[in-house]
PDB file of N, CA and C in Angstrom:
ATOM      1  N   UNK A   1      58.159 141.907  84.534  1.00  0.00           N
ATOM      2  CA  UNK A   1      58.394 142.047  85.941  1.00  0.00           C
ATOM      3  C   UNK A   1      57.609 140.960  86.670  1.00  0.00           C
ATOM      4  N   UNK A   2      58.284 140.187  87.737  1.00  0.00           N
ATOM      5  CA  UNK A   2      57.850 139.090  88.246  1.00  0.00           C
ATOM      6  C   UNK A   2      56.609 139.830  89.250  1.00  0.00           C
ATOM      7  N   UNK A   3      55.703 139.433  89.790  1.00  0.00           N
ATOM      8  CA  UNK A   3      54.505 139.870  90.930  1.00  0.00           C
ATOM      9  C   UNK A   3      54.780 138.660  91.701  1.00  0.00           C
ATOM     10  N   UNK A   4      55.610 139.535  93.122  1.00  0.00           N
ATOM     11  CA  UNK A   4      55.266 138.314  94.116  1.00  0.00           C
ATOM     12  C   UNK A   4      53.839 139.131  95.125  1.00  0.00           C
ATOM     13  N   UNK A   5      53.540 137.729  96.017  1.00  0.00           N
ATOM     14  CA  UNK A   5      52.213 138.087  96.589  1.00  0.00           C
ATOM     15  C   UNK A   5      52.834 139.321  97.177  1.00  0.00           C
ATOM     16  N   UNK A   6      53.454 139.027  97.662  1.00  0.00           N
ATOM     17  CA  UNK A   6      53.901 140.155  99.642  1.00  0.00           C
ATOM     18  C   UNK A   6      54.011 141.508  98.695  1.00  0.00           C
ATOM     19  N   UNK A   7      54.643 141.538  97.379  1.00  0.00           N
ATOM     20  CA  UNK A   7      54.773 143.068  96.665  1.00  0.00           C
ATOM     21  C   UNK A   7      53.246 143.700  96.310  1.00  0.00           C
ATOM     22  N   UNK A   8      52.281 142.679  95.911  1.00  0.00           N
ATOM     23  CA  UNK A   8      50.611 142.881  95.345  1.00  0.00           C
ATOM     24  C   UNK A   8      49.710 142.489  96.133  1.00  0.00           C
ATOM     25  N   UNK A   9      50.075 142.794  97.319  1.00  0.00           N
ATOM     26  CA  UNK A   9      48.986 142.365  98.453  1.00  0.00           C
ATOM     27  C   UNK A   9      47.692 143.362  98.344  1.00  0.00           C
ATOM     28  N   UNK A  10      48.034 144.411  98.371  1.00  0.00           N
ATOM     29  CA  UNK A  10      46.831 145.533  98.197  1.00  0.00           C
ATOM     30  C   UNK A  10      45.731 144.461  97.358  1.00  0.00           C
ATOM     31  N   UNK A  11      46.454 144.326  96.072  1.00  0.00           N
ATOM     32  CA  UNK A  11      45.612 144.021  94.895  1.00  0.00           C
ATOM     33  C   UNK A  11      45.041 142.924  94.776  1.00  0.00           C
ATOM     34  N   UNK A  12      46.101 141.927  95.544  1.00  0.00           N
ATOM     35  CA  UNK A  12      45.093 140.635  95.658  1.00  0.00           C
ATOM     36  C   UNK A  12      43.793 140.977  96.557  1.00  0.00           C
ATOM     37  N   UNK A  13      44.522 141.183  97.810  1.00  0.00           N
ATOM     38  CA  UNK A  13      42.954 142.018  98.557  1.00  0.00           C
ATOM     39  C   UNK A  13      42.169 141.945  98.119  1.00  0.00           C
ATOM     40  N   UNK A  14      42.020 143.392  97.009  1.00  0.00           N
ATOM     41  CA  UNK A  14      40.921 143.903  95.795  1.00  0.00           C
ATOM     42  C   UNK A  14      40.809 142.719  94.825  1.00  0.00           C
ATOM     43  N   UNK A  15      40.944 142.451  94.513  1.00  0.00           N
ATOM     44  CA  UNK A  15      40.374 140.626  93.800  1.00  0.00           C
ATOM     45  C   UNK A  15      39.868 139.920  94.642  1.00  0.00           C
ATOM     46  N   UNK A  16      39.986 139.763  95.435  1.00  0.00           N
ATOM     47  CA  UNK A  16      39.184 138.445  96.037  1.00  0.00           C
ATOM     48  C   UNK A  16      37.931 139.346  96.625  1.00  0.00           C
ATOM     49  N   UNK A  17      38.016 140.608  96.757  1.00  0.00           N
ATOM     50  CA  UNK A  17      36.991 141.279  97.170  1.00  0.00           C
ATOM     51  C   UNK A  17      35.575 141.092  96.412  1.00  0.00           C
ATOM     52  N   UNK A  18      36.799 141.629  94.447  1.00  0.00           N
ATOM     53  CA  UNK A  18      35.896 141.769  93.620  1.00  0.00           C
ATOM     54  C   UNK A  18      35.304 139.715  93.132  1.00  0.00           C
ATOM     55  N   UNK A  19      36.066 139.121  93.378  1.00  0.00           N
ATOM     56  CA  UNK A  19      35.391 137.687  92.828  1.00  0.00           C
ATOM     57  C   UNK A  19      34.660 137.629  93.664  1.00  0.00           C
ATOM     58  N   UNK A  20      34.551 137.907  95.266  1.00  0.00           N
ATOM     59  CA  UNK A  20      32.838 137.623  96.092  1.00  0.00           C
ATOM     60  C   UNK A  20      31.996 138.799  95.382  1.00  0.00           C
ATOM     61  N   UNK A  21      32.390 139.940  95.269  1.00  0.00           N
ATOM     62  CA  UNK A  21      30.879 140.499  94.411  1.00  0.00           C
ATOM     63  C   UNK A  21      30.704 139.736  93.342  1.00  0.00           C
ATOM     64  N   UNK A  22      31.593 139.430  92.338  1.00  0.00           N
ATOM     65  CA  UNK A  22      31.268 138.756  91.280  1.00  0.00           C
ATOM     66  C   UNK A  22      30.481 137.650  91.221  1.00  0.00           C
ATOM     67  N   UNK A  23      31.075 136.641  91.974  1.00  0.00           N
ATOM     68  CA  UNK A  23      29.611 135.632  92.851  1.00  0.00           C
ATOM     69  C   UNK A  23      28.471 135.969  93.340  1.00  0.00           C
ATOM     70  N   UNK A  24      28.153 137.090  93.572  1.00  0.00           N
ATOM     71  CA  UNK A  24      27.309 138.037  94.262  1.00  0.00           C
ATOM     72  C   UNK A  24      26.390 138.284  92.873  1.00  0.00           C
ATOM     73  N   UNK A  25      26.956 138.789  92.153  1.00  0.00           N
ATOM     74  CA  UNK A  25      26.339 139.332  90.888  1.00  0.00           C
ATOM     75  C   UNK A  25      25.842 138.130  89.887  1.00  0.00           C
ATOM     76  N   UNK A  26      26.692 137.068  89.720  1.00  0.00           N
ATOM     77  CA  UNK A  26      26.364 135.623  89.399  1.00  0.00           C
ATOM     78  C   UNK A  26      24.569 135.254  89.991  1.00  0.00           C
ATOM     79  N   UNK A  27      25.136 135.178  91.644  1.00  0.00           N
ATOM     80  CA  UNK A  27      23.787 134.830  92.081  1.00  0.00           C
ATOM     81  C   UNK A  27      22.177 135.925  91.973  1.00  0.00           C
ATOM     82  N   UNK A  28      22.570 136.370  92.162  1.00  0.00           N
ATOM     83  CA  UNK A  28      21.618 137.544  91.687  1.00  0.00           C
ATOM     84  C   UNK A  28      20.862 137.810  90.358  1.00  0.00           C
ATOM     85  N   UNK A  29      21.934 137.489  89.404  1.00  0.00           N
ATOM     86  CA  UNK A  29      21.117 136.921  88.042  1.00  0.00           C
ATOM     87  C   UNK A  29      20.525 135.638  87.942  1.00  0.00           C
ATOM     88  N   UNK A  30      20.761 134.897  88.628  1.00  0.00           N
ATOM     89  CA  UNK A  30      20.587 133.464  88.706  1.00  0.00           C
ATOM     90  C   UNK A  30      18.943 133.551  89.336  1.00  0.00           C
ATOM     91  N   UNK A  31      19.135 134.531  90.395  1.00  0.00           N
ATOM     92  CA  UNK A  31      17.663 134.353  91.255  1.00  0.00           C
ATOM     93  C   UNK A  31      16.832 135.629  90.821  1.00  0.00           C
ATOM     94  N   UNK A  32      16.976 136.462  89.614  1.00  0.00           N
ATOM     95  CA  UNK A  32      16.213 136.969  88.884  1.00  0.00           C
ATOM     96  C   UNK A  32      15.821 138.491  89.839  1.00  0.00           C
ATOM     97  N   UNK A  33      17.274 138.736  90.363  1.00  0.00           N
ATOM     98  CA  UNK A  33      16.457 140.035  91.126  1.00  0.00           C
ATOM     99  C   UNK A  33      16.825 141.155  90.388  1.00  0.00           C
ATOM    100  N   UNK A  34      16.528 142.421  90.795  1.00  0.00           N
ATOM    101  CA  UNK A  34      16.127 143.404  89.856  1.00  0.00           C
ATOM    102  C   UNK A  34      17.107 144.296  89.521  1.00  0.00           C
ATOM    103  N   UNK A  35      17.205 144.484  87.821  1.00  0.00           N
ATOM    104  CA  UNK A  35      18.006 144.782  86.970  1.00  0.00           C
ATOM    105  C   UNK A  35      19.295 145.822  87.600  1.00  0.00           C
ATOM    106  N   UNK A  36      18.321 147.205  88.312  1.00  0.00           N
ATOM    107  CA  UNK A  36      19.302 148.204  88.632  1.00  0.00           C
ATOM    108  C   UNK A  36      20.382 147.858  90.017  1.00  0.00           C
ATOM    109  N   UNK A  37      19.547 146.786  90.650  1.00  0.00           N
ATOM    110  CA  UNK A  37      20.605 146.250  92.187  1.00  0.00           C
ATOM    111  C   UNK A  37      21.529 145.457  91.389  1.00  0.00           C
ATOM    112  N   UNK A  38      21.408 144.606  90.221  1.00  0.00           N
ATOM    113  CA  UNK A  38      22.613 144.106  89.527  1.00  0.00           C
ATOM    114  C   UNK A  38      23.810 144.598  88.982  1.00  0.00           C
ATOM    115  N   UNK A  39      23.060 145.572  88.020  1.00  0.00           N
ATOM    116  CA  UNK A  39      24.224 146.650  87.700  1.00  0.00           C
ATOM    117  C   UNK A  39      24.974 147.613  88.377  1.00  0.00           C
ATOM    118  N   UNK A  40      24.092 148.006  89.930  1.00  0.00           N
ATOM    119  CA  UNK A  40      25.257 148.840  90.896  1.00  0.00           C
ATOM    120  C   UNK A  40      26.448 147.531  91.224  1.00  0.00           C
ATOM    121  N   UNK A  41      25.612 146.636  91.489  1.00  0.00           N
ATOM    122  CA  UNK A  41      26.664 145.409  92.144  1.00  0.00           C
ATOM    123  C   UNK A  41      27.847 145.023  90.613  1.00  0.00           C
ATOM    124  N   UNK A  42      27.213 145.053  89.696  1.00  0.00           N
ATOM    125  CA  UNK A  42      28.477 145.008  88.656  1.00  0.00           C
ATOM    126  C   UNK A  42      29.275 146.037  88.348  1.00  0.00           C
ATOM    127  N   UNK A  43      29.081 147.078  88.755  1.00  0.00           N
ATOM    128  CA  UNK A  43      29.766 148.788  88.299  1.00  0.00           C
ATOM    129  C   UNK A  43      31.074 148.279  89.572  1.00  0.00           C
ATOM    130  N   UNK A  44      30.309 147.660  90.949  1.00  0.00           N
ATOM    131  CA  UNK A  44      31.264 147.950  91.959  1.00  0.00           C
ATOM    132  C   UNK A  44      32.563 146.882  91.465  1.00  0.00           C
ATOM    133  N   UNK A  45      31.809 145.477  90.783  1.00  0.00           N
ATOM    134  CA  UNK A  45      33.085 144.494  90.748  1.00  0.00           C
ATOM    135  C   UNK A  45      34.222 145.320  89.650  1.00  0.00           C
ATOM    136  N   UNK A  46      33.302 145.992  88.673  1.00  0.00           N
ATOM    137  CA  UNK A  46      34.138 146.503  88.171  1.00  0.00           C
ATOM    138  C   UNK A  46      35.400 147.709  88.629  1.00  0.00           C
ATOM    139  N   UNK A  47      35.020 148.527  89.295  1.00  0.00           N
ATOM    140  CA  UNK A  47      35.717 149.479  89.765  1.00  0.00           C
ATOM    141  C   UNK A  47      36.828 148.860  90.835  1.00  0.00           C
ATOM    142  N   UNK A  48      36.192 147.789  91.264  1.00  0.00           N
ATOM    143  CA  UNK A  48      37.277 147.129  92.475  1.00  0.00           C
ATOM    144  C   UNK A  48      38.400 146.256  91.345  1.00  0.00           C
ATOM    145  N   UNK A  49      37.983 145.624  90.420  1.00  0.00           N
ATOM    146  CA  UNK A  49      38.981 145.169  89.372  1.00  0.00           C
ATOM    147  C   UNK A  49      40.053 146.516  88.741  1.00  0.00           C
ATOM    148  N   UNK A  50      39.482 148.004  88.571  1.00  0.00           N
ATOM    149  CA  UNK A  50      40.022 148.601  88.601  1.00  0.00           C
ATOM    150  C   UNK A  50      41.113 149.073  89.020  1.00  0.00           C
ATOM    151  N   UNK A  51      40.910 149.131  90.588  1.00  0.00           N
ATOM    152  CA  UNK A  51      41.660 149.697  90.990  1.00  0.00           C
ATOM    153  C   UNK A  51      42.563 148.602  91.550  1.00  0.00           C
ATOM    154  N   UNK A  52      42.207 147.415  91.354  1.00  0.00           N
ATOM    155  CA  UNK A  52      43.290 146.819  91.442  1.00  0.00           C
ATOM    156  C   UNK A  52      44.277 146.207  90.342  1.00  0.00           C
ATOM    157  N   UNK A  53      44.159 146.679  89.514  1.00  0.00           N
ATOM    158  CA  UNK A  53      45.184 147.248  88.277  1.00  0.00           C
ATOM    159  C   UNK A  53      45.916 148.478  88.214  1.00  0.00           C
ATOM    160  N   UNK A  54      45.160 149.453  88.817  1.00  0.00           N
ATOM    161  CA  UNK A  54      46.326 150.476  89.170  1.00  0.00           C
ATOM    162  C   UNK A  54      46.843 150.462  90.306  1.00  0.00           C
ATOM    163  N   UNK A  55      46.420 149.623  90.848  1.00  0.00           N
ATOM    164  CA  UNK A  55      47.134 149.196  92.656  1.00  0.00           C
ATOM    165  C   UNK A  55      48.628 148.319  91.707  1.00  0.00           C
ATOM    166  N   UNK A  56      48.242 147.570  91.274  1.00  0.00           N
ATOM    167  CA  UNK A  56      49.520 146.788  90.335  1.00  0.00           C
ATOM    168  C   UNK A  56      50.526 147.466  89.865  1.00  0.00           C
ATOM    169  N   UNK A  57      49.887 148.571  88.576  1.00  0.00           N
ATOM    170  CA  UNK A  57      50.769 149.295  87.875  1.00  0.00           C
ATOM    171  C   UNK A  57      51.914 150.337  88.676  1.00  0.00           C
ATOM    172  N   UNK A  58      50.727 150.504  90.126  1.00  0.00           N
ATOM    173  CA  UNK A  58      51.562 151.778  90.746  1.00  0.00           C
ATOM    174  C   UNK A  58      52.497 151.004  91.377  1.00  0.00           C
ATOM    175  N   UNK A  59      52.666 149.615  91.967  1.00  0.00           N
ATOM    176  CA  UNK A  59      53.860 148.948  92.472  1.00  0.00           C
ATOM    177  C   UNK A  59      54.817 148.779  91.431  1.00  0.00           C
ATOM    178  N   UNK A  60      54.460 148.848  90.215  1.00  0.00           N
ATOM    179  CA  UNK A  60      55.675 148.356  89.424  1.00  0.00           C
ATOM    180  C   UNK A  60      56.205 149.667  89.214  1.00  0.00           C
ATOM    181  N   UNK A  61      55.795 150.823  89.380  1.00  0.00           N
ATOM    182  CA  UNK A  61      56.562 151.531  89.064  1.00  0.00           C
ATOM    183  C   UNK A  61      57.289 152.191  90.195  1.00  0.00           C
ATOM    184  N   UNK A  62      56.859 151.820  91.378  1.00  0.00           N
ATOM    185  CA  UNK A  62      57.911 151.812  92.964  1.00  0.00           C
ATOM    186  C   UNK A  62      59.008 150.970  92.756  1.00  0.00           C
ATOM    187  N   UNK A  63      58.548 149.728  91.816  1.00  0.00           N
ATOM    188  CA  UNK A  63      59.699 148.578  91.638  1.00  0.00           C
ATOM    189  C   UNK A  63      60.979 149.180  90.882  1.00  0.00           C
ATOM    190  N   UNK A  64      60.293 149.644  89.938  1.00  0.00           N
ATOM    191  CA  UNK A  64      61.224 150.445  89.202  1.00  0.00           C
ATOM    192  C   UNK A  64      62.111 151.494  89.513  1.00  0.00           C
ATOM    193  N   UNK A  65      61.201 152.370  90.156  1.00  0.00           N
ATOM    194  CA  UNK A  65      62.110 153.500  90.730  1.00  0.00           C
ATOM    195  C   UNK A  65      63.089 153.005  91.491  1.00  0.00           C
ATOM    196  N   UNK A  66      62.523 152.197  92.790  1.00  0.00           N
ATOM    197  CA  UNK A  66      63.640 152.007  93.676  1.00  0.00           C
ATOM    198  C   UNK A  66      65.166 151.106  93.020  1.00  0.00           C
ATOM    199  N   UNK A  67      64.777 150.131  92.076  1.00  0.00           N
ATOM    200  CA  UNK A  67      65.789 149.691  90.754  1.00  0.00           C
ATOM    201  C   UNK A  67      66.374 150.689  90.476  1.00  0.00           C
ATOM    202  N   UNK A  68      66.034 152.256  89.993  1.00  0.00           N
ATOM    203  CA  UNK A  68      67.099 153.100  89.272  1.00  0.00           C
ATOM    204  C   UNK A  68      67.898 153.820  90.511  1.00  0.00           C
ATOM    205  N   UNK A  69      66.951 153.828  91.800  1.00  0.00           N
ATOM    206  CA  UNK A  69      67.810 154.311  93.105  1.00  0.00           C
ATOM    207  C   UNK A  69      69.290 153.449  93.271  1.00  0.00           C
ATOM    208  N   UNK A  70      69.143 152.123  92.810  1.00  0.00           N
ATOM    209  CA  UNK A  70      70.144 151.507  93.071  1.00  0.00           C
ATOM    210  C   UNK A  70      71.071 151.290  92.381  1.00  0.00           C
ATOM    211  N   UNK A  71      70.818 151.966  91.146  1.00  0.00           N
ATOM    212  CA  UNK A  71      71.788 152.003  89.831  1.00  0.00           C
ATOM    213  C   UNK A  71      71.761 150.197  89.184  1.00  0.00           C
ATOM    214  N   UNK A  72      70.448 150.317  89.213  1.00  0.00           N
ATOM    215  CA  UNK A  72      70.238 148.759  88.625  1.00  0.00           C
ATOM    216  C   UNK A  72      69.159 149.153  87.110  1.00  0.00           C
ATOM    217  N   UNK A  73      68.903 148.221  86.503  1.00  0.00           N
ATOM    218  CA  UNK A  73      68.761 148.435  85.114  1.00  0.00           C
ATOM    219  C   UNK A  73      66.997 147.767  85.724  1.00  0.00           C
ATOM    220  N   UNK A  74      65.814 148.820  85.564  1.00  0.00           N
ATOM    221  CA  UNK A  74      64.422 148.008  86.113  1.00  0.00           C
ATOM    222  C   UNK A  74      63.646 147.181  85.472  1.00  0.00           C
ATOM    223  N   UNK A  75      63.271 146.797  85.706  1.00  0.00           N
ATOM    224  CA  UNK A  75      62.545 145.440  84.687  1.00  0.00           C
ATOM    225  C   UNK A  75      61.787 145.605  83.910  1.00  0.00           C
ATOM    226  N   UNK A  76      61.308 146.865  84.179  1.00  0.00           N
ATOM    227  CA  UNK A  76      60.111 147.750  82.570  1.00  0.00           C
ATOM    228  C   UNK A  76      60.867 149.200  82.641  1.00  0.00           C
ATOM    229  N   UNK A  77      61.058 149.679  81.109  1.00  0.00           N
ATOM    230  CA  UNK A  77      61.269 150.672  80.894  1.00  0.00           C
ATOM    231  C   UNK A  77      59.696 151.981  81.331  1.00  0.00           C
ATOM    232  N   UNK A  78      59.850 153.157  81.331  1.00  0.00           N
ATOM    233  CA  UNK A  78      58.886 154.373  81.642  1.00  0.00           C
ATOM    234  C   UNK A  78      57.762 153.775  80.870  1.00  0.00           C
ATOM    235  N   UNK A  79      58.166 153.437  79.223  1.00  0.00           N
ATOM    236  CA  UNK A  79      56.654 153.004  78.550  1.00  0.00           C
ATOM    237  C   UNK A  79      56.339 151.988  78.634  1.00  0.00           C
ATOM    238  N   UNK A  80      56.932 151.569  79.163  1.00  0.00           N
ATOM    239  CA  UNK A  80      56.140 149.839  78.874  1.00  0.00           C
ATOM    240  C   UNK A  80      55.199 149.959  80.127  1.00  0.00           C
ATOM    241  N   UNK A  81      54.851 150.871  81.283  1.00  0.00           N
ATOM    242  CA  UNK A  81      54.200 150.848  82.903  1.00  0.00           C
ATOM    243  C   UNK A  81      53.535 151.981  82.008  1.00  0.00           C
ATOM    244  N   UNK A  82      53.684 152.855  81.179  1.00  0.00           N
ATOM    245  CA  UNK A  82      53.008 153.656  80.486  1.00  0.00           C
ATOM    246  C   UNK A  82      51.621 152.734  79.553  1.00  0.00           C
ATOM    247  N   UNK A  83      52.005 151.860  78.852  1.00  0.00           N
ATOM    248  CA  UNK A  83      51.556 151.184  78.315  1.00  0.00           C
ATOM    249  C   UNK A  83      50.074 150.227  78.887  1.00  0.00           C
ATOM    250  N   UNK A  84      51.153 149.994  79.837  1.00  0.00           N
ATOM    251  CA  UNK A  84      50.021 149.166  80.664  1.00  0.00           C
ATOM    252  C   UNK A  84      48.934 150.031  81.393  1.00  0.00           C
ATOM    253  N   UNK A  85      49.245 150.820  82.067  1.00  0.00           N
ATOM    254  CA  UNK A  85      48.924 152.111  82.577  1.00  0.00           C
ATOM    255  C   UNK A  85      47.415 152.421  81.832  1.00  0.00           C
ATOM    256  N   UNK A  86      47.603 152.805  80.552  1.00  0.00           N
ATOM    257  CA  UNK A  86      46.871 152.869  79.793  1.00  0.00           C
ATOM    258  C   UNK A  86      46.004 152.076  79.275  1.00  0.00           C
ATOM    259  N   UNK A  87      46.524 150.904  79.133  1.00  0.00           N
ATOM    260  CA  UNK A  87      45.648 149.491  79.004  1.00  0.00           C
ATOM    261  C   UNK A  87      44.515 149.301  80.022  1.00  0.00           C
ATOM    262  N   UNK A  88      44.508 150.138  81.237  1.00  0.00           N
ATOM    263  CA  UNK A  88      43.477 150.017  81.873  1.00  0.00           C
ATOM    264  C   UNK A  88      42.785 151.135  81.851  1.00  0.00           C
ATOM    265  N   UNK A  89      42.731 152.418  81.273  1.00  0.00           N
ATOM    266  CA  UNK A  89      41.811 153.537  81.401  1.00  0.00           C
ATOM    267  C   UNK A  89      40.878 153.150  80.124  1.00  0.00           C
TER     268      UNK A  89
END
């Protein structure tokens, strides 16, 4: 299934959110500050990478549905958004 921006906007959002923490977390190791303010700041890039994978998965499967509304054949079958789905828990 193709990802245009205007369909994954949520998710880009949440990426560019999570690459400034990630820079955030970069610099922070860099300037030696303290262990537990690093790892909240890495839990968050992580969770924001999160959810912007299921921000993804859940559009493709709007993509899909609205495809079978139209009696069109969707570009991922149930498992393959299953698949992926899973690839991120």
């Amino acid at each position: 299934m193709e990802l245009k921006p205007e369909t994954v906007k949520d998710a880009l959002t949440r990426l560019r959110r999570a690459q400034g923490q990630l820079n955030g977390v970069i610099s922070m190791i860099e300037e030696g500050e303290d262990c537990a303010d690093v790892l909240r700041q890495l839990a968050a890039v992580s969770k924001a990478l999160d959810r912007a994978g299921f921000t993804t998965v859940a559009t493709g499967m709007r993509h899909c549905d609205a495809a079978r509304e139209r009696g069109e054949e969707p570009p991922m079958t149930e498992t393959e958004l299953e698949r992926l789905f899973l690839a991120l828990a």
